[in-house]
C-alpha atoms as a PDB file:
ATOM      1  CA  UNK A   1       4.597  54.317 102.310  1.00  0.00           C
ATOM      2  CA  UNK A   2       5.366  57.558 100.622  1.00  0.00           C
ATOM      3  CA  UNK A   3       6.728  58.835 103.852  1.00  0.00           C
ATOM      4  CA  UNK A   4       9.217  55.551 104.418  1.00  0.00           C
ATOM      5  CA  UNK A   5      10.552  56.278 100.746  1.00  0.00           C
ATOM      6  CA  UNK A   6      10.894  59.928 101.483  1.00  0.00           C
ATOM      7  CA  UNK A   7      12.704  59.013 104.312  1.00  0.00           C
ATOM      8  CA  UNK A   8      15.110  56.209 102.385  1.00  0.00           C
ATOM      9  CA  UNK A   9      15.405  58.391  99.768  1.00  0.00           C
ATOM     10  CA  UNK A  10      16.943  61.497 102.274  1.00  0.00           C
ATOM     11  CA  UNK A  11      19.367  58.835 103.892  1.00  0.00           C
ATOM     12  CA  UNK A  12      20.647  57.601 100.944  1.00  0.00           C
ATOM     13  CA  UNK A  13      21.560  61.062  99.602  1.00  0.00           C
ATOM     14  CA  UNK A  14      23.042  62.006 103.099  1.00  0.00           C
ATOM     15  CA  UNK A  15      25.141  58.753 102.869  1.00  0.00           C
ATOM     16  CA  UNK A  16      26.517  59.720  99.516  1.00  0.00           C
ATOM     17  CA  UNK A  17      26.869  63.129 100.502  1.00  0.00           C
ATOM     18  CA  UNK A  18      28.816  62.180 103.786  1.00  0.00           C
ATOM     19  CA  UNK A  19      31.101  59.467 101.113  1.00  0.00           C
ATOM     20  CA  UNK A  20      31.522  62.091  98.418  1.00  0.00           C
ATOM     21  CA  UNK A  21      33.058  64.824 100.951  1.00  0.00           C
ATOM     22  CA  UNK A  22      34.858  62.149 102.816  1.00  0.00           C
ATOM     23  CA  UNK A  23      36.284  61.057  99.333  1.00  0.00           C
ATOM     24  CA  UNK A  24      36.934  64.451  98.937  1.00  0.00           C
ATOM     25  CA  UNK A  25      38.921  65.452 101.979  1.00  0.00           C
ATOM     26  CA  UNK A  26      41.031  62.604 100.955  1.00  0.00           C
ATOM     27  CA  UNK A  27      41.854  63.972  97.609  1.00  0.00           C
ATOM     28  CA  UNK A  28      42.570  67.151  99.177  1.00  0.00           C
ATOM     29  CA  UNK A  29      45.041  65.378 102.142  1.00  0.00           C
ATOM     30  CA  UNK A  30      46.661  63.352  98.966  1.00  0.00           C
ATOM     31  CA  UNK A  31      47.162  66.830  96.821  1.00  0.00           C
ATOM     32  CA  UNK A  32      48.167  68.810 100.172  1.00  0.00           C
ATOM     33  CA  UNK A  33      50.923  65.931 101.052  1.00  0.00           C
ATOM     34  CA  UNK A  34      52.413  65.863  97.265  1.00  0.00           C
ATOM     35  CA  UNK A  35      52.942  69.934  97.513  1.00  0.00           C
ATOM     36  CA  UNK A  36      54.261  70.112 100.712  1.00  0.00           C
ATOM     37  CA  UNK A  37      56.515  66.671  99.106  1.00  0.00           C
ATOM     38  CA  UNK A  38      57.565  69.126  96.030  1.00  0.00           C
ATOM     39  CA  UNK A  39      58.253  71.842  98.328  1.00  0.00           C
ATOM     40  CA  UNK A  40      60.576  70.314 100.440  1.00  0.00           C
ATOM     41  CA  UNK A  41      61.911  68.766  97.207  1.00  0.00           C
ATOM     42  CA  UNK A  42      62.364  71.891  95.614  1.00  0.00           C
ATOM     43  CA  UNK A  43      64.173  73.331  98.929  1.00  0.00           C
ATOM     44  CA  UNK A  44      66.657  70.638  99.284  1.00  0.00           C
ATOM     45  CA  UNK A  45      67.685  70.832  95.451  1.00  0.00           C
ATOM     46  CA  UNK A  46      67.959  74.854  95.743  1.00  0.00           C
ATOM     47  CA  UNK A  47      69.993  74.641  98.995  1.00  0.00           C
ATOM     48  CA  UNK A  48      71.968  72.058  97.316  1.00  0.00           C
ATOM     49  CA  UNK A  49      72.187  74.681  94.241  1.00  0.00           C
ATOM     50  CA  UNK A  50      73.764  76.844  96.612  1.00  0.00           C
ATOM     51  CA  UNK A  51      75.820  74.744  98.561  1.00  0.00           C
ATOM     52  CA  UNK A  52      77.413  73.692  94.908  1.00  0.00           C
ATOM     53  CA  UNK A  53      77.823  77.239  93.789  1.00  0.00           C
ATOM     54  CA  UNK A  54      79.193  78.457  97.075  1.00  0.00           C
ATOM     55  CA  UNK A  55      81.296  75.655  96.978  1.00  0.00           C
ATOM     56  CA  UNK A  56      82.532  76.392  93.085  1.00  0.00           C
ATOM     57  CA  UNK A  57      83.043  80.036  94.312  1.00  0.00           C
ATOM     58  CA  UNK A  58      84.955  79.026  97.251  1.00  0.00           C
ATOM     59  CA  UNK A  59      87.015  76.864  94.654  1.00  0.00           C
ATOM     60  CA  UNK A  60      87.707  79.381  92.415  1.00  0.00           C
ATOM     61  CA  UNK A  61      88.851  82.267  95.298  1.00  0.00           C
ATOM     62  CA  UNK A  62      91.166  79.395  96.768  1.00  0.00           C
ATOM     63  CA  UNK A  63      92.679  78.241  93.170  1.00  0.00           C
ATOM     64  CA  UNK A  64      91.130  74.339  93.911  1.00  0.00           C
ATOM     65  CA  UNK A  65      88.469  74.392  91.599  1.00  0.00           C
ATOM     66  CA  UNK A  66      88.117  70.538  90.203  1.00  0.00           C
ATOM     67  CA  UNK A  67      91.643  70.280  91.932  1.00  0.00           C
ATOM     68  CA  UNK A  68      92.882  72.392  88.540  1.00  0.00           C
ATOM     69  CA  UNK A  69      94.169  75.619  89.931  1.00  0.00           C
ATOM     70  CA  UNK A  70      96.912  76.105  92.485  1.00  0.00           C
ATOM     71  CA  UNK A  71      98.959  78.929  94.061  1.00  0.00           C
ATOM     72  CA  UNK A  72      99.889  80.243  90.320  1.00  0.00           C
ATOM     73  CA  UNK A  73      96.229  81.120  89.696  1.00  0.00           C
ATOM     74  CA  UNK A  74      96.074  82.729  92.854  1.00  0.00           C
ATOM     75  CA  UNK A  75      98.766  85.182  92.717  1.00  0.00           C
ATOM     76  CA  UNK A  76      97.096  87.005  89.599  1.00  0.00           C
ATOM     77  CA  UNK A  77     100.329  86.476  87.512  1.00  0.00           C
ATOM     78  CA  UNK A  78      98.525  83.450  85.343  1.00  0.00           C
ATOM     79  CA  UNK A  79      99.598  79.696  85.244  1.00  0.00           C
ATOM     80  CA  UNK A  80      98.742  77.149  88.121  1.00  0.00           C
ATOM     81  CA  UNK A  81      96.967  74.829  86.032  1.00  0.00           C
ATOM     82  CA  UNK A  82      97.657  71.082  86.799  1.00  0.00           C
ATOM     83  CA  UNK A  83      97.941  69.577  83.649  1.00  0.00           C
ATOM     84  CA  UNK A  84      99.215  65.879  84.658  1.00  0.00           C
ATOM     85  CA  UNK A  85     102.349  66.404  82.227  1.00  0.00           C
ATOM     86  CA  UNK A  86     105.157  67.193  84.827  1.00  0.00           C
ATOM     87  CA  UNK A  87     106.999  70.036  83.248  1.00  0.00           C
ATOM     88  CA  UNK A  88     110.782  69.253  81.857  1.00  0.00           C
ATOM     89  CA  UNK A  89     112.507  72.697  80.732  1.00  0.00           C
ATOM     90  CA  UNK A  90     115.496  73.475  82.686  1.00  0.00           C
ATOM     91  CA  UNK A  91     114.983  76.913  84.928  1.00  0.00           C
ATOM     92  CA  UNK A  92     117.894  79.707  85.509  1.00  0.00           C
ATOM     93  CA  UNK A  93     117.821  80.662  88.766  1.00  0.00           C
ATOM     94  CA  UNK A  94     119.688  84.145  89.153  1.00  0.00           C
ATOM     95  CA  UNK A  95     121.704  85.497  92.500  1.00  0.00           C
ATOM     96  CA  UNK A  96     121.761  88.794  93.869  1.00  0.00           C
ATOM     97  CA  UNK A  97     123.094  90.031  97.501  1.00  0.00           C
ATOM     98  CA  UNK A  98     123.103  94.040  97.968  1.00  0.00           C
ATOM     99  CA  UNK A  99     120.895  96.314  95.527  1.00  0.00           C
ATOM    100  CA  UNK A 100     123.706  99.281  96.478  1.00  0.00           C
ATOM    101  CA  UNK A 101     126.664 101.238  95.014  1.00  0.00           C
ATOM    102  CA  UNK A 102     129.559  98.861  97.062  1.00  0.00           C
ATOM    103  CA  UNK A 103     131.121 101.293 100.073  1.00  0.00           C
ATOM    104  CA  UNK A 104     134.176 102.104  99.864  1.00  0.00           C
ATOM    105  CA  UNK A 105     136.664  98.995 101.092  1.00  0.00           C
ATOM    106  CA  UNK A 106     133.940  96.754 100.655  1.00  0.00           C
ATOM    107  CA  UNK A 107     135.528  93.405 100.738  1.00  0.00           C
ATOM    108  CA  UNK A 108     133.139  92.085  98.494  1.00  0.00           C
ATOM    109  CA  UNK A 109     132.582  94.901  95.789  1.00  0.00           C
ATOM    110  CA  UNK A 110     131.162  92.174  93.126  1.00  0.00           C
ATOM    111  CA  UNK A 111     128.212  91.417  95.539  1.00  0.00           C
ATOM    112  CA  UNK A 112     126.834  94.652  95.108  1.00  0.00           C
ATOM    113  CA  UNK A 113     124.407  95.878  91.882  1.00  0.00           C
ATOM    114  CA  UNK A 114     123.155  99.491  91.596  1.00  0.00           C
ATOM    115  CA  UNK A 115     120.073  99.779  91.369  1.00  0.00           C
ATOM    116  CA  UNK A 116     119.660 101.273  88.078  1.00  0.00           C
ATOM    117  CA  UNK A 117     121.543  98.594  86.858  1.00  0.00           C
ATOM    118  CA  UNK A 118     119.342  96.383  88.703  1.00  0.00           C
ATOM    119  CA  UNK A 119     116.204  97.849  87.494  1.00  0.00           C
ATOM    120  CA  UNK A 120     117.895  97.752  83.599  1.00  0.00           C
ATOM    121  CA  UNK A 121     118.531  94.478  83.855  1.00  0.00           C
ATOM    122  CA  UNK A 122     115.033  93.540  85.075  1.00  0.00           C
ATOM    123  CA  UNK A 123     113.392  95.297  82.188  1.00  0.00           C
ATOM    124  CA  UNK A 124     116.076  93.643  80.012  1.00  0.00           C
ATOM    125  CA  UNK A 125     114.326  89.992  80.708  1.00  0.00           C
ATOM    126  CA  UNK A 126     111.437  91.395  81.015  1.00  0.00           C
ATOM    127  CA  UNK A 127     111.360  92.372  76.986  1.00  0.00           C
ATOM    128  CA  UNK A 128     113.263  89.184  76.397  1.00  0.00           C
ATOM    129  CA  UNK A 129     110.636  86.840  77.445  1.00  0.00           C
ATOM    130  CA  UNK A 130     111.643  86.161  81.148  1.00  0.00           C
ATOM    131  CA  UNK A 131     109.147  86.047  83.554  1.00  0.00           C
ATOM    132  CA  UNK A 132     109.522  85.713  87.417  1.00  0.00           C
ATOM    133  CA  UNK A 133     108.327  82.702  88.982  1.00  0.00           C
ATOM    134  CA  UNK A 134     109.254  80.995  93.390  1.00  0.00           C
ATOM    135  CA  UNK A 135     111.161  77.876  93.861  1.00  0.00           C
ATOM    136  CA  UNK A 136     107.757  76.350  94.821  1.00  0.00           C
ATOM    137  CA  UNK A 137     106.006  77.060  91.196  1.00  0.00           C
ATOM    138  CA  UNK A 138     109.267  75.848  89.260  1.00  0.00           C
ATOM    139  CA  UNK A 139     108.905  72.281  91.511  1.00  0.00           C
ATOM    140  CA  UNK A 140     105.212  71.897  90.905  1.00  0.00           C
ATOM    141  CA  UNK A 141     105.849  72.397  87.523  1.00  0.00           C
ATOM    142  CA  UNK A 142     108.531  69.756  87.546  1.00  0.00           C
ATOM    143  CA  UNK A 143     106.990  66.968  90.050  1.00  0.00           C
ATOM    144  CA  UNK A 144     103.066  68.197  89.039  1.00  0.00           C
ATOM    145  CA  UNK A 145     102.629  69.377  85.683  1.00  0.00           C
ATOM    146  CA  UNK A 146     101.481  72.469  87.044  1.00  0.00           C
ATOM    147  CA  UNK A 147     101.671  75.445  84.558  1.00  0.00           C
ATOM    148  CA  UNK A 148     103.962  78.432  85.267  1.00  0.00           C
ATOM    149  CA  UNK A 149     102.659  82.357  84.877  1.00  0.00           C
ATOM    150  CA  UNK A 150     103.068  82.420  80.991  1.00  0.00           C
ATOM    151  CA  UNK A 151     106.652  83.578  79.533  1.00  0.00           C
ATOM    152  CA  UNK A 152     109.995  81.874  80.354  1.00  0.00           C
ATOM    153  CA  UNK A 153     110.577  81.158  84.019  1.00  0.00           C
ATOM    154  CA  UNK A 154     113.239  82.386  85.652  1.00  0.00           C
ATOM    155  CA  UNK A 155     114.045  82.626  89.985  1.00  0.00           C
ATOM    156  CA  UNK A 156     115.067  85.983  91.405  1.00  0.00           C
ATOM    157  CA  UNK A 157     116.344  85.027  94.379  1.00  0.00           C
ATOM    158  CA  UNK A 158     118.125  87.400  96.835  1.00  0.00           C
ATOM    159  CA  UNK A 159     120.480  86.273  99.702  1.00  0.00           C
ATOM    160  CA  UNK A 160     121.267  87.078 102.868  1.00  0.00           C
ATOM    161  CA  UNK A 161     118.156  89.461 103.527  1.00  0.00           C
ATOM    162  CA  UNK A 162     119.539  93.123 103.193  1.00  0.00           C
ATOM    163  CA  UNK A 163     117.114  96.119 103.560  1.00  0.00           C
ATOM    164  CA  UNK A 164     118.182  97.140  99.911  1.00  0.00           C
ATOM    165  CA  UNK A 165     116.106  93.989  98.783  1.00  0.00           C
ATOM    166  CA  UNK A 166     113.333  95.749  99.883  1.00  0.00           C
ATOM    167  CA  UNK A 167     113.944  99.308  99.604  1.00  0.00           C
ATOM    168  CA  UNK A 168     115.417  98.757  95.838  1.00  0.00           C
ATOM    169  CA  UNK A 169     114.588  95.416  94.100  1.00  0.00           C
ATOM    170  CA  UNK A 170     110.896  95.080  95.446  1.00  0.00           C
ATOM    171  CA  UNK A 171     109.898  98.446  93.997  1.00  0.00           C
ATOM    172  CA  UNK A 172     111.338  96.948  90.586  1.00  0.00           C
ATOM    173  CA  UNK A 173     109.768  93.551  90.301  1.00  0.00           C
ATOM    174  CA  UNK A 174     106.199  94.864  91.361  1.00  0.00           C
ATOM    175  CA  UNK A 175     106.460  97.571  88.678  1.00  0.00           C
ATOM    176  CA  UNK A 176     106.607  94.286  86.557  1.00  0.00           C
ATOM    177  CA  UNK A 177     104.135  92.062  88.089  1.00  0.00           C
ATOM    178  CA  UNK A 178     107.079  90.072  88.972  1.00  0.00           C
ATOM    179  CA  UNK A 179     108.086  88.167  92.389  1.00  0.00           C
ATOM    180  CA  UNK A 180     111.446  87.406  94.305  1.00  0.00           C
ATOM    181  CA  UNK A 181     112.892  84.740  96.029  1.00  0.00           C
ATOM    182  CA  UNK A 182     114.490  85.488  99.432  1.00  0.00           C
ATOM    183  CA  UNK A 183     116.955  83.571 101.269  1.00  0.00           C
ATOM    184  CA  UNK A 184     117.020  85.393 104.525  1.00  0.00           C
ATOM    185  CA  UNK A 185     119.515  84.472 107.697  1.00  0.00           C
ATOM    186  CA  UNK A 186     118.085  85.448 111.428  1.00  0.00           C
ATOM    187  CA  UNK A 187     121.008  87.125 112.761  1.00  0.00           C
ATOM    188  CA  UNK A 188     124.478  89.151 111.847  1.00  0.00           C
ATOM    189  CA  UNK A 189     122.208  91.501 109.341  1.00  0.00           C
ATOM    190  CA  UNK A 190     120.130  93.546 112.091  1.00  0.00           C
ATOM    191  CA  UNK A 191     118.003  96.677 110.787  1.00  0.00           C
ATOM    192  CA  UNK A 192     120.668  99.163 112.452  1.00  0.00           C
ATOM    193  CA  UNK A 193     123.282  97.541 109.574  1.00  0.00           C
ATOM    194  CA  UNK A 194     121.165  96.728 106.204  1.00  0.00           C
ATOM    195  CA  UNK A 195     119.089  94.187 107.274  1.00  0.00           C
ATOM    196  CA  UNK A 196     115.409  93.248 106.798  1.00  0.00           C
ATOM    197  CA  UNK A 197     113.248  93.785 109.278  1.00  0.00           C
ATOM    198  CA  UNK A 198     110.066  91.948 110.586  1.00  0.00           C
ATOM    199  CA  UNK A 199     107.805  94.279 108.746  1.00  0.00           C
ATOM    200  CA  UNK A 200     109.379  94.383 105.582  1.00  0.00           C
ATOM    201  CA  UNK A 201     109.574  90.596 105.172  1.00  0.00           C
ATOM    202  CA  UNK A 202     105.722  90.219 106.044  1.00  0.00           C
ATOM    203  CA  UNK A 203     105.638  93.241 103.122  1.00  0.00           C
ATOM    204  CA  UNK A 204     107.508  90.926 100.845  1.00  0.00           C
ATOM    205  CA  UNK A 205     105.617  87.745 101.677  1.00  0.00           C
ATOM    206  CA  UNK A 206     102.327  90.073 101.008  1.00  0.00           C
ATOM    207  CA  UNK A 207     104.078  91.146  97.520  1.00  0.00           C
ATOM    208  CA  UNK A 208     104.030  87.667  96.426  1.00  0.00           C
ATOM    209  CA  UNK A 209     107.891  86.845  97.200  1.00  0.00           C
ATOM    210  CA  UNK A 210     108.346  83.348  98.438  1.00  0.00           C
ATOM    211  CA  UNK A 211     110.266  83.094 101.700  1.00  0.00           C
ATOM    212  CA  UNK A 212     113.282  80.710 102.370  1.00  0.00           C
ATOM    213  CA  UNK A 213     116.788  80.589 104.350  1.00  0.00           C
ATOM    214  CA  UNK A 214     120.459  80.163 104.833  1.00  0.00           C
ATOM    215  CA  UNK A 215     119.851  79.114 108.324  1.00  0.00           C
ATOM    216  CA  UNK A 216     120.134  81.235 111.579  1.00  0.00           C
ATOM    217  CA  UNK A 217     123.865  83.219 111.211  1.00  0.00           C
ATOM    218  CA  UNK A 218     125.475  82.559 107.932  1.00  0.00           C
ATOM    219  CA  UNK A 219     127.934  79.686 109.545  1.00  0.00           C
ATOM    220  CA  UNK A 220     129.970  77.820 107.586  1.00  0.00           C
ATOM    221  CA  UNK A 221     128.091  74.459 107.973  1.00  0.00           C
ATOM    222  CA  UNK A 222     130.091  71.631 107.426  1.00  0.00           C
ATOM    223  CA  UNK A 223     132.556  72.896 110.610  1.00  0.00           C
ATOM    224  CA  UNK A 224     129.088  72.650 112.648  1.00  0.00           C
ATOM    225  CA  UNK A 225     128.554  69.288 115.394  1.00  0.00           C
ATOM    226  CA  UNK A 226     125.191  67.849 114.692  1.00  0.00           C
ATOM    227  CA  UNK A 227     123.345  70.352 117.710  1.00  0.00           C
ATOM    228  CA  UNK A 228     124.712  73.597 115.914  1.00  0.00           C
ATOM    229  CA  UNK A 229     124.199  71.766 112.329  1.00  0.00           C
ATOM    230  CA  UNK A 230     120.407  71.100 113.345  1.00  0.00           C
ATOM    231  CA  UNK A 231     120.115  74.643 114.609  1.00  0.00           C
ATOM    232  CA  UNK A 232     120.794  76.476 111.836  1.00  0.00           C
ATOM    233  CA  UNK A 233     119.088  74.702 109.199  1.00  0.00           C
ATOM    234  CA  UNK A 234     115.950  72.876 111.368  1.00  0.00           C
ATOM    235  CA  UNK A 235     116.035  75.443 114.034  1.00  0.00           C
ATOM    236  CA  UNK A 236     115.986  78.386 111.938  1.00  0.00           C
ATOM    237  CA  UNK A 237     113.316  76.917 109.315  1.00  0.00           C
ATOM    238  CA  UNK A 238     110.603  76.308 112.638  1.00  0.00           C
ATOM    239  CA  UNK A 239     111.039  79.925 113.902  1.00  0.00           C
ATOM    240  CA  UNK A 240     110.148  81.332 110.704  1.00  0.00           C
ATOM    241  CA  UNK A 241     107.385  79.177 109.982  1.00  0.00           C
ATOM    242  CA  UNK A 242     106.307  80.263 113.094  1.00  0.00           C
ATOM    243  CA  UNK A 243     106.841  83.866 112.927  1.00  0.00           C
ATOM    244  CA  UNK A 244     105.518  84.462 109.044  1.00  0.00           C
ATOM    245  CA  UNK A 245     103.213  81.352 108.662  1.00  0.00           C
ATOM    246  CA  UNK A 246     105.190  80.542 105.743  1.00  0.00           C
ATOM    247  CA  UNK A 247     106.815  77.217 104.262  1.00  0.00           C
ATOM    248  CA  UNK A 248     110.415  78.010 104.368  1.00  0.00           C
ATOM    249  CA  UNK A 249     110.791  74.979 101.691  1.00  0.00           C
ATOM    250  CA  UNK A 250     113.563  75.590 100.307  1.00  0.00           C
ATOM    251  CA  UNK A 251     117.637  76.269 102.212  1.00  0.00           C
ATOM    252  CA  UNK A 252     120.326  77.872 100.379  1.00  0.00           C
ATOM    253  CA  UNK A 253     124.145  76.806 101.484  1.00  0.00           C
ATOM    254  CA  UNK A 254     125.682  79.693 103.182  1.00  0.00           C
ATOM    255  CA  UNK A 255     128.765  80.866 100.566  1.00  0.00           C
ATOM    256  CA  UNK A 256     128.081  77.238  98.512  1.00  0.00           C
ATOM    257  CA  UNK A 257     129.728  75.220 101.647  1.00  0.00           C
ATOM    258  CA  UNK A 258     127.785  71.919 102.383  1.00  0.00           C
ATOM    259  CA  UNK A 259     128.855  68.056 102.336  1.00  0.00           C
ATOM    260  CA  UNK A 260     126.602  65.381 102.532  1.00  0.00           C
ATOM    261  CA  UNK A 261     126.215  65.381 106.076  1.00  0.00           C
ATOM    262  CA  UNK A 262     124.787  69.117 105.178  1.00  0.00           C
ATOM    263  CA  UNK A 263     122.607  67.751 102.532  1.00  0.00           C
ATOM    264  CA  UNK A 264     121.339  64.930 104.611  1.00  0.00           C
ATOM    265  CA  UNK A 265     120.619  67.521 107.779  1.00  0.00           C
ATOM    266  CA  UNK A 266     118.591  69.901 104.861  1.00  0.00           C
ATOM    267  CA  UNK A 267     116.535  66.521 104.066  1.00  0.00           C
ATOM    268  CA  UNK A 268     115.514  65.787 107.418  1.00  0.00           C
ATOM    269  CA  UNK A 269     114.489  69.339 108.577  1.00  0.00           C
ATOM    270  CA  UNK A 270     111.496  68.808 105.458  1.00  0.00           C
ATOM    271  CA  UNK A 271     113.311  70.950 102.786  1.00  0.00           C
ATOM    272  CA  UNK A 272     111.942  70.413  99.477  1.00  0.00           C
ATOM    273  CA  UNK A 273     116.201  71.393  98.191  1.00  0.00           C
ATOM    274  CA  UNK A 274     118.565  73.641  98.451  1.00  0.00           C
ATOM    275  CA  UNK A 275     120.235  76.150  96.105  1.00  0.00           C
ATOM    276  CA  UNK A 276     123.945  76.224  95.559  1.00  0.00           C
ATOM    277  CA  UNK A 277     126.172  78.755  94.291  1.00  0.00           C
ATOM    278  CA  UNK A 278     127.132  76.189  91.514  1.00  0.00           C
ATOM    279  CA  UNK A 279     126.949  78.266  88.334  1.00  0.00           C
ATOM    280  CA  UNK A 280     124.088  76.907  85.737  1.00  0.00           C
ATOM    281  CA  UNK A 281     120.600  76.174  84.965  1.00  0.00           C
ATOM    282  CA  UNK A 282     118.499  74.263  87.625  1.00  0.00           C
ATOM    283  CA  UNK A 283     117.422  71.103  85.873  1.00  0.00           C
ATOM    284  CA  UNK A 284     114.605  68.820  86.294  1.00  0.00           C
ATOM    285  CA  UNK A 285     116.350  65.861  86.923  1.00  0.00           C
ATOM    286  CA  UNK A 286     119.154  67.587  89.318  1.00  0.00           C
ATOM    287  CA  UNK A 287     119.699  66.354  92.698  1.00  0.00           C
ATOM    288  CA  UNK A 288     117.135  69.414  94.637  1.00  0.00           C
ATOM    289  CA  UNK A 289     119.555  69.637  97.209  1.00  0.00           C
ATOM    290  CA  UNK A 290     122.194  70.932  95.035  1.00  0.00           C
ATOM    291  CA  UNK A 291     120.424  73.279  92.336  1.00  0.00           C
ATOM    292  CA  UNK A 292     122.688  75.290  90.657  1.00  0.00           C
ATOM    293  CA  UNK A 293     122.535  79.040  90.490  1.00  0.00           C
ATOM    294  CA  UNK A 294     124.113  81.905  88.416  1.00  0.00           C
ATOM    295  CA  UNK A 295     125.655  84.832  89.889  1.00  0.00           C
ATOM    296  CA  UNK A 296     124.752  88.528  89.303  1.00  0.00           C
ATOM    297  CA  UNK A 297     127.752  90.541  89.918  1.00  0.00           C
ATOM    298  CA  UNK A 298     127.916  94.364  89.854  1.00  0.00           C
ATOM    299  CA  UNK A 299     128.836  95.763  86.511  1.00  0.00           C
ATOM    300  CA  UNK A 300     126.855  93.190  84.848  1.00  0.00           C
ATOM    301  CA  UNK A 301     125.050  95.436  82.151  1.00  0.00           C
ATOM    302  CA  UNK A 302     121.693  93.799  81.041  1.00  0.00           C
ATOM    303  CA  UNK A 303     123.300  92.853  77.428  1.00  0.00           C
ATOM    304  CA  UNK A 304     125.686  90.570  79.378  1.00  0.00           C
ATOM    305  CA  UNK A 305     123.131  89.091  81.540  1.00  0.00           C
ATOM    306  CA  UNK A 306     121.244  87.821  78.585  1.00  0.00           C
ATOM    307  CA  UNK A 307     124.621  86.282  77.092  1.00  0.00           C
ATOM    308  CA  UNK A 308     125.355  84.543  80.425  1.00  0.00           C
ATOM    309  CA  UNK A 309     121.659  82.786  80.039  1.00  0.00           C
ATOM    310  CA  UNK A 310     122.212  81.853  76.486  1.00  0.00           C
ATOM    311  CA  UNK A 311     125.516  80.675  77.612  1.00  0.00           C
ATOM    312  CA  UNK A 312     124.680  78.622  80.246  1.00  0.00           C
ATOM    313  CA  UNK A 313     121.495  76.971  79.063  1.00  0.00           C
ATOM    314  CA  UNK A 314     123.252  73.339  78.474  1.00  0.00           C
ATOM    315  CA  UNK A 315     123.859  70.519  80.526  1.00  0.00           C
ATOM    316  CA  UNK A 316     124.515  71.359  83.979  1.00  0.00           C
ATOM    317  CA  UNK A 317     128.400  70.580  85.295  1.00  0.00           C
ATOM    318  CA  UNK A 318     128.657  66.966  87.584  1.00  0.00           C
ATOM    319  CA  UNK A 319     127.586  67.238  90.763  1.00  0.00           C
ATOM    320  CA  UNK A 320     129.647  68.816  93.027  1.00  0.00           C
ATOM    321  CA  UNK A 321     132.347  69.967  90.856  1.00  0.00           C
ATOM    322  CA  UNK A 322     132.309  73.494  92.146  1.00  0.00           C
ATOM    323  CA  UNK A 323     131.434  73.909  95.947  1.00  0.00           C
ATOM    324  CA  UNK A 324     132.558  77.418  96.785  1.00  0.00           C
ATOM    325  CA  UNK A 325     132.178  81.619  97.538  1.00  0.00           C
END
């Protein structure tokens, strides 16, 4: 009898034994299942960390960081904030042609500016207030609210695309942080006779300058048919997009000739506007196809350049009333 309960008495205990380290191993399964749960937990939310602060630092290098920043930021020269308020302050937009003492029997000696006269007048708007902003900040500053590089705006823009533009004016506005606007024809200006060439537009585009055009050969457009027409102003704005990787949003009337059939032809090639050589302030609520422009001729000392932006700040002139060289 003491034998059976010996025997009972060992089975029991191995049962409980066998129960408690069964119970057991399925504590430890349970505990090993909610760490390797908390791992992979702790994984996802770190990647995700990362992902989100890759993805902030990406933001920030390309200027879209909560959709706030833009090309402005990017450039180094402040502003590019979108603020929602679409901007309304009218914007001078200046016009230069050859940075050069004129030759002798230049036809057009007033289209040429010295370049220490240049460089004077520069500085001049530079202590003034003026700072140099591209066609594309002033109109997503209008349309977007998006802030300009502080100071007061003002376009640079140079036409035709002579090699003095580069030789003498970019040296000037990088000394000042500042950019340029140019407004470069394909042909009639080759290297050989003062023009730009490939490599020193791509060095302009890398300076910041914002690149637009007066179509392929300076032609008077309203004598064009609707081929030619189409050429010069649609034509000529693909082959630089093409060769730069550029916009081109903005066209600029060869010598201030255009009609509406020129305007219309300057819409439909995807032109955000066009500059004129109407003399005034671009304005906000101007048609963008006919933004008016003020003229830099040589001689102009920087005292006079500052009167003729004091002078001309008003309301700009009707529409059309000036179409001309």
């Amino acid at each position: 009898m003491d034998i059976e309960n010996l025997h009972t008495r060992r089975e029991a205990s191995r049962r409980a034994l066998r129960h408690r380290r069964r119970r057991a191993a399925g504590w430890l399964a349970a505990i090993a299942a909610v760490a390797v749960a908390l791992v992979v937990l702790l994984s996802v939310q770190g990647g995700a960390g990362r992902s989100r602060a890759s993805a902030t630092h990406t933001a920030v290098k390309t200027g879209h960081a909560g959709g706030e920043e833009t090309a402005g930021a990017r450039s180094g020269r402040g502003g590019g904030v979108r603020t929602g308020r679409p901007g309304s302050e009218p914007v001078p937009i200046l016009m230069y042609h050859v940075i050069a003492p004129p030759p002798p029997g230049a036809p057009f000696p007033g289209l040429y500016v010295e370049p220490p006269l240049f460089a004077a007048q520069m500085r001049a708007l530079k202590r003034a207030g003026w700072t140099a902003v591209t066609l594309d900040e002033v109109a997503a500053y209008w349309r977007e609210g998006v802030s300009l590089p502080a100071g007061k705006p003002i376009v640079v823009s140079f036409d035709n695309g002579y090699h003095s533009q580069f030789a003498q004016a970019l040296p000037v506005l990088r000394r000042l942080g500042w950019v340029g606007d140019e407004n470069i024809q394909l042909t009639g200006l080759p290297p050989s006779q003062g023009g730009l060439s490939e490599r020193e537009v791509r060095a302009l585009i890398a300076a910041g300058w914002e690149l637009d055009t007066q179509g392929t050969s300076h032609a008077d457009l309203i004598t064009l048919d609707a081929h030619a027409l189409h050429e010069q102003v649609a034509g000529t704005r693909a082959i630089l997009q093409r060769r730069y990787h550029v916009p081109v949003n903005w066209f600029c009337y060869p010598s201030g000739h255009y009609d509406a059939t020129v305007v219309a032809a300057v819409g439909a090639a995807g032109y955000r506007g066009s500059t004129t050589v109407v003399p005034g302030w671009a304005h906000r609520g101007d048609d963008p196809y006919r933004l008016h422009r003020l003229r830099v001729l040589g001689g102009t000392s920087p005292a006079a350049l500052l009167a003729l932006l004091a002078a001309t700040r008003g309301d700009p002139p009707a529409p059309d009333s000036y179409n001309g060289t």
